[in-house]
N, C-alpha and C. Protein backbone atom coordinates (compact mmCIF):
# COMPACT_ATOMS: atom_id res chain seq x y z
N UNK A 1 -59.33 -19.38 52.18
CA UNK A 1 -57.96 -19.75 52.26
C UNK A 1 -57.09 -18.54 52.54
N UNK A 2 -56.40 -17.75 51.35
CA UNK A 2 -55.78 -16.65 52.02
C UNK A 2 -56.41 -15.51 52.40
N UNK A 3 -58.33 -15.38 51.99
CA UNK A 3 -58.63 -14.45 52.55
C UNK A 3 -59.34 -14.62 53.62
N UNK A 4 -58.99 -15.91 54.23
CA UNK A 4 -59.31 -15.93 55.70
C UNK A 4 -58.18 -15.76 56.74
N UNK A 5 -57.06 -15.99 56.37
CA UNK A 5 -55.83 -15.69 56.70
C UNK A 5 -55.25 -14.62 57.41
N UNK A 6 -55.50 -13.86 58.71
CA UNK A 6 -54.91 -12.87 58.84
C UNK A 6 -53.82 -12.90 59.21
N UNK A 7 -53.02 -11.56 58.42
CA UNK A 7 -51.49 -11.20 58.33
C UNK A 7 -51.67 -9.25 59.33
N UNK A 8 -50.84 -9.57 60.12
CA UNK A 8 -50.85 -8.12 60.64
C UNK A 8 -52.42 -7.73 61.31
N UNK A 9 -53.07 -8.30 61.44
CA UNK A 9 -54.89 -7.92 61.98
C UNK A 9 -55.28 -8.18 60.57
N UNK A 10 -55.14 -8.04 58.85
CA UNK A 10 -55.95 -7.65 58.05
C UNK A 10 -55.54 -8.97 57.17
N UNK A 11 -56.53 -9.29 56.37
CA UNK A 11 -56.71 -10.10 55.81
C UNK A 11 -55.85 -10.32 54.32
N UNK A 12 -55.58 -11.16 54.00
CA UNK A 12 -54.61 -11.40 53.04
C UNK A 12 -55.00 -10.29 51.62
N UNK A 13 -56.13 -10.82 50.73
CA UNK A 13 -56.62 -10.01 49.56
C UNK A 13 -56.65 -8.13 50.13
N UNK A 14 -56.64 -8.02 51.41
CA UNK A 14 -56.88 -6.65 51.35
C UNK A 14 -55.16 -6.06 51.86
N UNK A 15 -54.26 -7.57 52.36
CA UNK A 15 -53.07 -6.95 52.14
C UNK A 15 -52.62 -6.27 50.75
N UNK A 16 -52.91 -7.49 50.21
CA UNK A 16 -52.59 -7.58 48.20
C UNK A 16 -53.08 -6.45 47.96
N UNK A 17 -54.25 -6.13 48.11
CA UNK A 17 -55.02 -4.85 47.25
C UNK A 17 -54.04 -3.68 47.90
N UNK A 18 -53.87 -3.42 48.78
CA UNK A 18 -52.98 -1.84 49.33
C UNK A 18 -51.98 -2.52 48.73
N UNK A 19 -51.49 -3.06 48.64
CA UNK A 19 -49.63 -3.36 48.20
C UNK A 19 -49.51 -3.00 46.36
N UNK A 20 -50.50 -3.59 45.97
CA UNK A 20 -50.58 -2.96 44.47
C UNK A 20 -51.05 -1.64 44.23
N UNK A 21 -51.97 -1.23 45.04
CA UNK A 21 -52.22 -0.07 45.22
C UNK A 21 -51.30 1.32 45.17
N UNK A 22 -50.41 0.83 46.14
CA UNK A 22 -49.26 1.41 46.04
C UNK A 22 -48.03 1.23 45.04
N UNK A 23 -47.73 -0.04 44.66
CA UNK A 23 -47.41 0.12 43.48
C UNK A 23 -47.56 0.51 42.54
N UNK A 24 -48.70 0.35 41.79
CA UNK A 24 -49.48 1.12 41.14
C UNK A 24 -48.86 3.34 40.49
N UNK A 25 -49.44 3.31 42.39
CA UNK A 25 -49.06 4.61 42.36
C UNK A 25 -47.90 5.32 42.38
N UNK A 26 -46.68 4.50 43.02
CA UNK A 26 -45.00 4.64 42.44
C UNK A 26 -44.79 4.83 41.27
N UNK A 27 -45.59 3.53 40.57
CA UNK A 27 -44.57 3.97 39.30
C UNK A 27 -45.05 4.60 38.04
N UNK A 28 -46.83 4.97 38.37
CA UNK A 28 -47.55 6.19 38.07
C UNK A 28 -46.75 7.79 38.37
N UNK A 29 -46.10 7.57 39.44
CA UNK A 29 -45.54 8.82 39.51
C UNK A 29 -44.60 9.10 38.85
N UNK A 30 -43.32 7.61 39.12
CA UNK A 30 -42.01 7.86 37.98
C UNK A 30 -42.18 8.09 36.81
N UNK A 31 -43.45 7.74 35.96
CA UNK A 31 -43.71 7.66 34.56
C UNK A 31 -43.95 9.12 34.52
N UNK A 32 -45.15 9.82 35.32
CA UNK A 32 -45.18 11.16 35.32
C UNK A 32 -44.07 12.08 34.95
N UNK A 33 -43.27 11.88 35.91
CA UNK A 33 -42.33 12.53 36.50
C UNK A 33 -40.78 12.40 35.08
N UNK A 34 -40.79 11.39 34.52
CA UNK A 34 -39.95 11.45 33.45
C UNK A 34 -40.96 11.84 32.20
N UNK A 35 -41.84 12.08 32.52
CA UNK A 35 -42.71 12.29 31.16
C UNK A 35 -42.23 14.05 31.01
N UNK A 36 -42.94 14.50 32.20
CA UNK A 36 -42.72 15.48 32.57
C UNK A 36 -41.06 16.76 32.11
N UNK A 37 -40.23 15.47 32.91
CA UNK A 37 -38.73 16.20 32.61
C UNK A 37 -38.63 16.31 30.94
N UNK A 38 -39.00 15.13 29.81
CA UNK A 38 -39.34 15.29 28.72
C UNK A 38 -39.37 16.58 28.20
N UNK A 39 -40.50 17.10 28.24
CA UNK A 39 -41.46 17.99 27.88
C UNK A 39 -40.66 19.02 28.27
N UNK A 40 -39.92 19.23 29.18
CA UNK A 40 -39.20 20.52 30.07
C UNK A 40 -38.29 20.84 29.18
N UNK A 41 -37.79 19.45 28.74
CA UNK A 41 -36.27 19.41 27.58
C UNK A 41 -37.12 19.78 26.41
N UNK A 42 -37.69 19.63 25.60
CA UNK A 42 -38.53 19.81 24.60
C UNK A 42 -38.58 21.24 24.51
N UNK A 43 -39.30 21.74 25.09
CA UNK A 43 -40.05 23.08 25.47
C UNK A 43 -38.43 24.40 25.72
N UNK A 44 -37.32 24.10 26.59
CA UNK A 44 -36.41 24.33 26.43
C UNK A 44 -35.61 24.56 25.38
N UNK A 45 -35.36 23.50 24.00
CA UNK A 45 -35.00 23.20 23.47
C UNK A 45 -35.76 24.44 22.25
N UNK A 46 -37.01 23.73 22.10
CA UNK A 46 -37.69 24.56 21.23
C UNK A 46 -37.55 26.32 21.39
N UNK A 47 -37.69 26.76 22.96
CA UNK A 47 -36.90 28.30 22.89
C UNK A 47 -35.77 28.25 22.76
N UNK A 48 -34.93 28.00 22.82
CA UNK A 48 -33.41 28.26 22.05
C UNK A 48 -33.54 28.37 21.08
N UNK A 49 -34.40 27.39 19.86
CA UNK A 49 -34.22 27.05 18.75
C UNK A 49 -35.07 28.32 18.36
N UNK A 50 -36.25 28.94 19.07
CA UNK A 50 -37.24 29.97 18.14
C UNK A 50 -35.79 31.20 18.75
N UNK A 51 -35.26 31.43 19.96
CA UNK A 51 -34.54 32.99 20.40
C UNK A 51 -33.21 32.59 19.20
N UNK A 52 -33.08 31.26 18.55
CA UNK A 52 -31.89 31.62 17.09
C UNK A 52 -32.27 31.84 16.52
N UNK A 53 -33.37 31.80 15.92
CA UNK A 53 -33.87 32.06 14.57
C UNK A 53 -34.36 33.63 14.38
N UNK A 54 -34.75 34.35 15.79
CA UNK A 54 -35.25 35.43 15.91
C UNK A 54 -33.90 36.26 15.47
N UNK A 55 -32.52 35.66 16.34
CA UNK A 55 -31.39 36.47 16.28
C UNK A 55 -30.37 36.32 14.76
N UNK A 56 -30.84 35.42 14.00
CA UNK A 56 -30.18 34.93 12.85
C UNK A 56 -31.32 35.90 12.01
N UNK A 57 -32.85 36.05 12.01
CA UNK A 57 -33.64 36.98 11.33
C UNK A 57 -32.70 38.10 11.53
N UNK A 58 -32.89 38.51 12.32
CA UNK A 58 -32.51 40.19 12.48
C UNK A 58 -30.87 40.66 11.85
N UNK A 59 -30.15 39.65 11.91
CA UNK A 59 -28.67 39.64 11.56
C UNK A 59 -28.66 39.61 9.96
N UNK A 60 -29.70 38.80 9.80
CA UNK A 60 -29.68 38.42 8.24
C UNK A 60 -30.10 39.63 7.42
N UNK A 61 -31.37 40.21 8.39
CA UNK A 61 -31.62 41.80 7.81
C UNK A 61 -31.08 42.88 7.71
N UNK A 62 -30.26 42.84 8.66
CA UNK A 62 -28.89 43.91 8.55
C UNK A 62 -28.35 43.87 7.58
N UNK A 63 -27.78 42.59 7.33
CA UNK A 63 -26.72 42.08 6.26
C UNK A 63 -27.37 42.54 5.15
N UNK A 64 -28.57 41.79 4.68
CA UNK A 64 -28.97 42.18 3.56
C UNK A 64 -28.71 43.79 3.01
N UNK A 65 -29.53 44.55 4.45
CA UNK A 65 -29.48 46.37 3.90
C UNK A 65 -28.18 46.61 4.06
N UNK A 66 -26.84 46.08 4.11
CA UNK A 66 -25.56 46.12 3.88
C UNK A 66 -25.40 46.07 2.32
N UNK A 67 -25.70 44.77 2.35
CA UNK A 67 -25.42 44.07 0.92
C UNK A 67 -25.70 45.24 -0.31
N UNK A 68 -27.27 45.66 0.30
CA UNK A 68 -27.60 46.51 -1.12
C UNK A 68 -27.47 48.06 -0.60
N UNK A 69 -26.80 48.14 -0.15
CA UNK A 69 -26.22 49.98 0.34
C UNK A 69 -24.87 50.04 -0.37
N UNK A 70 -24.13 48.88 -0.06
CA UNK A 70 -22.78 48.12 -0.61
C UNK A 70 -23.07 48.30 -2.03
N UNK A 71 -24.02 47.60 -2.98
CA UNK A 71 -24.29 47.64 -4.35
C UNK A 71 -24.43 48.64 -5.04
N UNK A 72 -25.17 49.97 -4.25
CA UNK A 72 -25.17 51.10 -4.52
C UNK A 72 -23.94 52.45 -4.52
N UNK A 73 -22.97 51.68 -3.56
CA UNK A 73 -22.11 52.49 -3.74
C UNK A 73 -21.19 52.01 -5.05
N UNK A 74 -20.93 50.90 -5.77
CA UNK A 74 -20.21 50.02 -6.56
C UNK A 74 -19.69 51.21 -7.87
N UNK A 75 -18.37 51.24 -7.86
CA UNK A 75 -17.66 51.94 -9.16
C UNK A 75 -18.05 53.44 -9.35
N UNK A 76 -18.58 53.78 -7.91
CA UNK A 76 -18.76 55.08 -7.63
C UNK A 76 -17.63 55.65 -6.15
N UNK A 77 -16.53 56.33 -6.41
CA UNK A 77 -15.82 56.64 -5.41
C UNK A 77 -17.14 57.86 -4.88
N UNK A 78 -16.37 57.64 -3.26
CA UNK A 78 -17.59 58.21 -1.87
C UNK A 78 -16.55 59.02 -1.05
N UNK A 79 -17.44 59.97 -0.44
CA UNK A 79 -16.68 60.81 0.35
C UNK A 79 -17.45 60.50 1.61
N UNK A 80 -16.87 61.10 3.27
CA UNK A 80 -17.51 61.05 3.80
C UNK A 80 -19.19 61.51 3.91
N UNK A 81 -20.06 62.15 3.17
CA UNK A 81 -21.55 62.31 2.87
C UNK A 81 -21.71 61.22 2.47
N UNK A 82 -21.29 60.71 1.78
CA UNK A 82 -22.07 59.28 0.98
C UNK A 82 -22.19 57.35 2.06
N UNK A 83 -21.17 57.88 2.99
CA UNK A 83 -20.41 57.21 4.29
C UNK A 83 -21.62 57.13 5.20
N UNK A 84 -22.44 58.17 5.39
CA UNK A 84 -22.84 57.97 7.32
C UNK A 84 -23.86 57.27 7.24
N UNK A 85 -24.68 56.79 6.04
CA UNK A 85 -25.85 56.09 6.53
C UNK A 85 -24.74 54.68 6.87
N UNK A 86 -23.67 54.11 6.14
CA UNK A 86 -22.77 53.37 6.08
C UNK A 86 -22.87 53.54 7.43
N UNK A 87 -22.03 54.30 7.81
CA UNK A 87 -21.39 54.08 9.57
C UNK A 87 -22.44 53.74 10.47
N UNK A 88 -23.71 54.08 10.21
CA UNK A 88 -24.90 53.74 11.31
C UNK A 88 -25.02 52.11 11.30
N UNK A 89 -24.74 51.58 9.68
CA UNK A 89 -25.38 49.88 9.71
C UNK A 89 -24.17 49.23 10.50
N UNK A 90 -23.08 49.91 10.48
CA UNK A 90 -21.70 49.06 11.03
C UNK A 90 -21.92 49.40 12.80
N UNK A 91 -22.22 50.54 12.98
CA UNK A 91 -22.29 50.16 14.18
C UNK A 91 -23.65 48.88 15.13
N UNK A 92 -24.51 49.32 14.31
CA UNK A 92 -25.82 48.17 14.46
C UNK A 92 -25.03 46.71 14.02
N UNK A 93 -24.31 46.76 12.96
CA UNK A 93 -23.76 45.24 12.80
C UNK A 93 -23.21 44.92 14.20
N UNK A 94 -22.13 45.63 14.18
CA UNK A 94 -21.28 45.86 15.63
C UNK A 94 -21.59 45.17 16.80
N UNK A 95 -23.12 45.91 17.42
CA UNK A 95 -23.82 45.15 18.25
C UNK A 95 -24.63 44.11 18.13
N UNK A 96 -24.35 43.81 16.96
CA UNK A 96 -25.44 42.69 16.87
C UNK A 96 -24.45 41.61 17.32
N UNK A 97 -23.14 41.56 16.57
CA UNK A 97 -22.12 40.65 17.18
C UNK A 97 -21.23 40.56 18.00
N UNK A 98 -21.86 41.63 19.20
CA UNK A 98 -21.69 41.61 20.66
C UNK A 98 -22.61 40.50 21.72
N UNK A 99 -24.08 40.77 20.64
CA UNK A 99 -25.24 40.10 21.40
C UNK A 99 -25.29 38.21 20.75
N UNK A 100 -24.89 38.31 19.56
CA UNK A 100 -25.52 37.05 18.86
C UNK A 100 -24.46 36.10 18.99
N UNK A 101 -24.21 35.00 19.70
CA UNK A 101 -22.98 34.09 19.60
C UNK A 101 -22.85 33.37 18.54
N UNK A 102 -23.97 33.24 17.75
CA UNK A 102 -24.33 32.19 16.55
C UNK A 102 -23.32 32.67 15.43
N UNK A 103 -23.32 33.60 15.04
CA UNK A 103 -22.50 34.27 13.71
C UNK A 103 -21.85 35.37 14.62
N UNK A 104 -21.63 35.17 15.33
CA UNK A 104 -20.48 36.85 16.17
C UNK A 104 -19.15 36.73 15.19
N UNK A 105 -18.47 35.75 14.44
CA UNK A 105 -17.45 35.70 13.95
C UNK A 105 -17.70 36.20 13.07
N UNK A 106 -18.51 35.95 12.26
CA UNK A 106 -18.95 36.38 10.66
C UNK A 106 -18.96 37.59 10.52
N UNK A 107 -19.98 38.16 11.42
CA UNK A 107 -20.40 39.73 11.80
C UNK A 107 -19.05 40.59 12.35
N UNK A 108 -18.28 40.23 13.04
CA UNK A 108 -16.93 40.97 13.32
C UNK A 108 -16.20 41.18 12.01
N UNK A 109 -16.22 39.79 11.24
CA UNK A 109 -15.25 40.10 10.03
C UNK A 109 -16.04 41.11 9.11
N UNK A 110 -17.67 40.79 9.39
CA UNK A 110 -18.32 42.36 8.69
C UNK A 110 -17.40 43.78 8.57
N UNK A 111 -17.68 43.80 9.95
CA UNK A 111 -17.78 45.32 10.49
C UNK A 111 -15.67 45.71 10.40
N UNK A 112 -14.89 44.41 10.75
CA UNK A 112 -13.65 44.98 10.73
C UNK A 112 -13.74 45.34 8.66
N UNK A 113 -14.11 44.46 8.01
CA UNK A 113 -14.09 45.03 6.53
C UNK A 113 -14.45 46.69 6.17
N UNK A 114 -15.71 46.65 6.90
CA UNK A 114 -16.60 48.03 7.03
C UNK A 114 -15.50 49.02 7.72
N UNK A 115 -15.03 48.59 8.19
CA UNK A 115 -14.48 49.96 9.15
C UNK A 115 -12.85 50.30 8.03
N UNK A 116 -12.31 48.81 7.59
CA UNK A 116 -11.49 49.62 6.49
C UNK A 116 -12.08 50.21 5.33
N UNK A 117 -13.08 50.05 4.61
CA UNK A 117 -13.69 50.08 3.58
C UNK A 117 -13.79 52.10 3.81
N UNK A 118 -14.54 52.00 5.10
CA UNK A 118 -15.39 53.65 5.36
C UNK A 118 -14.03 54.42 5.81
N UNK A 119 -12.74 53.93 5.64
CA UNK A 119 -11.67 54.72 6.54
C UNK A 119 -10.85 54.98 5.08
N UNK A 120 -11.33 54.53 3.38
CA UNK A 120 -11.07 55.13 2.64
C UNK A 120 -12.03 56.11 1.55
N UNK A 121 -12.73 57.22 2.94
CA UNK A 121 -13.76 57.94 2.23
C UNK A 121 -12.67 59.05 1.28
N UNK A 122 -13.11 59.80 0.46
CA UNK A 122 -12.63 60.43 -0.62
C UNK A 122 -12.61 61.70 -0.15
N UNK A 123 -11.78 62.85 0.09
CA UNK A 123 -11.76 64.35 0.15
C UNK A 123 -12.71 64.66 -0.78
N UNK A 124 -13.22 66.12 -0.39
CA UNK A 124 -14.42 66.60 -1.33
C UNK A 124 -13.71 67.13 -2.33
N UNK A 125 -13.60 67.25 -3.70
CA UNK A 125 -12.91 67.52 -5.10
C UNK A 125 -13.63 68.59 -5.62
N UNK A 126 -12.73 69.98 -5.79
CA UNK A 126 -13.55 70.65 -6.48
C UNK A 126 -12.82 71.17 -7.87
N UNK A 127 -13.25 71.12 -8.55
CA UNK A 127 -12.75 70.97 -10.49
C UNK A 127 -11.85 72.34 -10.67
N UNK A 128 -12.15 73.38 -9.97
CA UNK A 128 -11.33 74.31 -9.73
C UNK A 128 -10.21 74.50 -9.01
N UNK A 129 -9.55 73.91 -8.31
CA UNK A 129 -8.60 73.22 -7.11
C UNK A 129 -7.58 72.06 -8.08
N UNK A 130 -8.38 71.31 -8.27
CA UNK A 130 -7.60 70.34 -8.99
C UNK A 130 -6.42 70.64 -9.72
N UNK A 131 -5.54 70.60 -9.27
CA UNK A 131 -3.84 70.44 -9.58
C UNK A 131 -3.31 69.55 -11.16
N UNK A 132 -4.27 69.03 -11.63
CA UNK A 132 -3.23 68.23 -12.48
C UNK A 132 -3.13 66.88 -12.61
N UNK A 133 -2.68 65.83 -13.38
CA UNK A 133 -2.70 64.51 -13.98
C UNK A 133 -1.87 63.83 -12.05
N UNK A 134 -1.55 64.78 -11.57
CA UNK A 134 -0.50 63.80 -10.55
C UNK A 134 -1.83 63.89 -9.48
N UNK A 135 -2.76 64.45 -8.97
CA UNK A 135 -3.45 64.42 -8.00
C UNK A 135 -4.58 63.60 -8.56
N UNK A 136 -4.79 64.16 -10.09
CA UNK A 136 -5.90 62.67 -10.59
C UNK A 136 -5.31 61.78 -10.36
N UNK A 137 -3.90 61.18 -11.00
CA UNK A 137 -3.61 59.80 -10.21
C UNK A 137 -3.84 59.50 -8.65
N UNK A 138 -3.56 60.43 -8.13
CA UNK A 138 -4.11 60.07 -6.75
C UNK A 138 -4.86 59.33 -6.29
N UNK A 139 -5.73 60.54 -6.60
CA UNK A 139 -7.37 60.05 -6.56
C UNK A 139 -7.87 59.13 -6.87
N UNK A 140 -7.60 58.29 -8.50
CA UNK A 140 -7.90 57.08 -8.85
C UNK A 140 -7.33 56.29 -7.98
N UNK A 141 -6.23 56.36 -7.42
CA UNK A 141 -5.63 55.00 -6.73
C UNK A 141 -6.31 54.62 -5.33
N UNK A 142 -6.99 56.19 -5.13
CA UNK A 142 -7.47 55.97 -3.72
C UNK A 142 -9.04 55.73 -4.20
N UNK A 143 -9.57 56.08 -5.14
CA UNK A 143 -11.11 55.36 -5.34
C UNK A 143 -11.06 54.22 -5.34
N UNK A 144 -9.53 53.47 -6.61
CA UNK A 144 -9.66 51.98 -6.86
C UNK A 144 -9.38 50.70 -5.45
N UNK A 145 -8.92 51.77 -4.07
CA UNK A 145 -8.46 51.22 -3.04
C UNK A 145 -10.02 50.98 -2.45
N UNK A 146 -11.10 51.93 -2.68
CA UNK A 146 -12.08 51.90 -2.10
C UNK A 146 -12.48 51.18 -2.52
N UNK A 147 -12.54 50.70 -3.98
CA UNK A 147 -13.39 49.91 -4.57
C UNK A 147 -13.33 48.64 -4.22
N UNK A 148 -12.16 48.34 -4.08
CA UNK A 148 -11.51 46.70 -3.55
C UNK A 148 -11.79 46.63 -2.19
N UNK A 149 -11.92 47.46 -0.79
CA UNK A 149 -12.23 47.29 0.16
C UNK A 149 -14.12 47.27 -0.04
N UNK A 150 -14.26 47.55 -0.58
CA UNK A 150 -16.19 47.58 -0.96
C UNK A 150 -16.44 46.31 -0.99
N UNK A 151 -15.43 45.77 -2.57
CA UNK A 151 -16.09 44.38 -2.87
C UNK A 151 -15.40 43.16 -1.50
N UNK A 152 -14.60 43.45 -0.60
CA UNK A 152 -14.62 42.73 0.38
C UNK A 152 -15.11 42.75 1.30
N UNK A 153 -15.72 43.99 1.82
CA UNK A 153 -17.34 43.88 2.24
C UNK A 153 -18.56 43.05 1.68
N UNK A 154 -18.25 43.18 0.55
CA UNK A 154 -19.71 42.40 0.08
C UNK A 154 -19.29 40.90 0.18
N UNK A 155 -17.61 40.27 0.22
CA UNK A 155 -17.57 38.88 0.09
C UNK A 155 -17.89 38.41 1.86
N UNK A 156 -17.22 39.73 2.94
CA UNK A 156 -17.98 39.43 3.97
C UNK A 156 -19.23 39.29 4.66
N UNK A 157 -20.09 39.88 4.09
CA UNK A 157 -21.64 40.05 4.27
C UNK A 157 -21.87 39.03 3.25
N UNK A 158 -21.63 38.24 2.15
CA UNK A 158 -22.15 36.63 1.21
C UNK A 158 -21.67 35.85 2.48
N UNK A 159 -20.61 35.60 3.02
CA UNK A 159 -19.91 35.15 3.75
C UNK A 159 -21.04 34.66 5.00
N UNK A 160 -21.46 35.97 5.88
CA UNK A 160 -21.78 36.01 7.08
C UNK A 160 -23.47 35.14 6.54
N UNK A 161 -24.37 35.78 5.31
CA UNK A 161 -25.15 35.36 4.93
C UNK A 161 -25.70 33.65 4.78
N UNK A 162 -24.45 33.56 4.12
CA UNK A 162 -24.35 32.02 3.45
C UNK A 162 -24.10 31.59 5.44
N UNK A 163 -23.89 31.87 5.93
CA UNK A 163 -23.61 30.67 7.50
C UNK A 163 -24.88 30.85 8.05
N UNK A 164 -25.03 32.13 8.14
CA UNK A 164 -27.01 32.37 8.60
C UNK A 164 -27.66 31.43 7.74
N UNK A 165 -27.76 31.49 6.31
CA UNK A 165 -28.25 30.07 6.05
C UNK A 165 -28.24 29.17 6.43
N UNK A 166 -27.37 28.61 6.71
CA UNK A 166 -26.80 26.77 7.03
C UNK A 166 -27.42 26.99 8.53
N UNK A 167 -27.05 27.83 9.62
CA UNK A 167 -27.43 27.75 11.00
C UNK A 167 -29.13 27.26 10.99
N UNK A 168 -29.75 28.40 9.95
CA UNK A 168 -30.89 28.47 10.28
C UNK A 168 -31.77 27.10 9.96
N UNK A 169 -31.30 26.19 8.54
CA UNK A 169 -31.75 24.94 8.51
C UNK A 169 -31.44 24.20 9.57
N UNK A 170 -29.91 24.70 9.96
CA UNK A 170 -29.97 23.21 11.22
C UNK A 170 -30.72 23.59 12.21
N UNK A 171 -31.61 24.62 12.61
CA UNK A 171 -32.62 24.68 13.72
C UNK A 171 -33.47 24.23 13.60
C-alpha cells in the first residue's frame, strides 16, 4: 500500500524513515545545544563565585592582621616606630580596595580610618625635655585622640569583616 507507492522516485516508508531521521537529528541538536549553553552558565557562574571567595579570603586576611596589630597597639600611645608595620597593611588594604568590588566600600572606610588613626603618631618624649604638667596635658589629649581613632579602626575592620561574612555565605 504506501510502500508500494512512489512519492518523488522513492517509496513511501523510506520517505518516512529520512523525514524522522532528520527530525530526530534537529532536535537532538537543539537539546544539545541548550544543554550545552547550560553548563557554560554553570561553569561561568561557578568562577565568579570561586574568583569571590578567593578575593573575600585574602581581604578577610588582611583585616584580620589589622584587627590584631590594632589590639596590640590598645591604651598604649605610638609614635611613628610603632606606625610603619601599620602603614604597610593600609597601603595593602588600599589596594586591595582598588582591585576587589565586593567590599571596596568597607575597605576604603578601613584605610580612610587608618590614615587618620596613623596621622596621630606621638613625638618621641624624652623625660629630660619634658616641660611640665601643661605639655603632659598635651600629650594625654593627643594619646587619648589616638586612642579613639584606634578603636574606630577596629569598628571599621568588625565592620568590613562582618560583610565579608554575609558575602561569603551568599556565594
Amino acid at each position: 500500500m504506501l510502500g508500494s507507492t512512489p512519492f518523488l522516485g522513492m517509496h513511501a516508508d523510506v520517505l518516512l524513515s529520512a523525514l524522522l531521521s532528520a527530525l530526530v537529528g534537529i532536535v537532538g541538536t537543539v537539546v544539545t545545544l541548550r544543554h550545552y549553553r547550560q553548563v557554560l552558565e554553570y561553569t561561568r557562574r561557578t568562577g565568579r563565585t570561586t574568583e569571590n571567595a578567593t578575593e573575600l579570603q585574602e581581604a578577610g586576611r588582611h583585616l584580620r592582621t589589622v584587627g590584631t596589630r590594632i589590639r596590640e597597639h590598645a591604651q598604649r600611645p605610638c609614635g611613628e616606630a610603632e606606625f610603619a608595620p601599620m602603614r604597610r597593611l593600609r597601603h595593602r588594604i588600599e589596594t586591595l580596595a582598588a582591585e576587589n568590588g565586593l567590599v571596596a566600600a568597607e575597605l576604603r572606610d578601613v584605610v580612610e580610618c587608618m590614615d587618620r588613626w596613623l596621622a596621630t603618631a606621638l613625638p618621641p618624649v624624652d623625660a629630660a625635655t619634658a616641660n611640665g604638667p601643661e605639655e603632659y596635658r598635651t600629650l594625654l589629649g593627643a594619646a587619648m585622640t589616638q586612642e579613639h581613632l584606634r578603636d574606630e579602626v577596629a569598628r571599621a575592620v568588625t565592620t568590613a569583616l562582618n560583610r565579608i561574612r554575609v558575602l561569603g555565605r551568599s556565594n
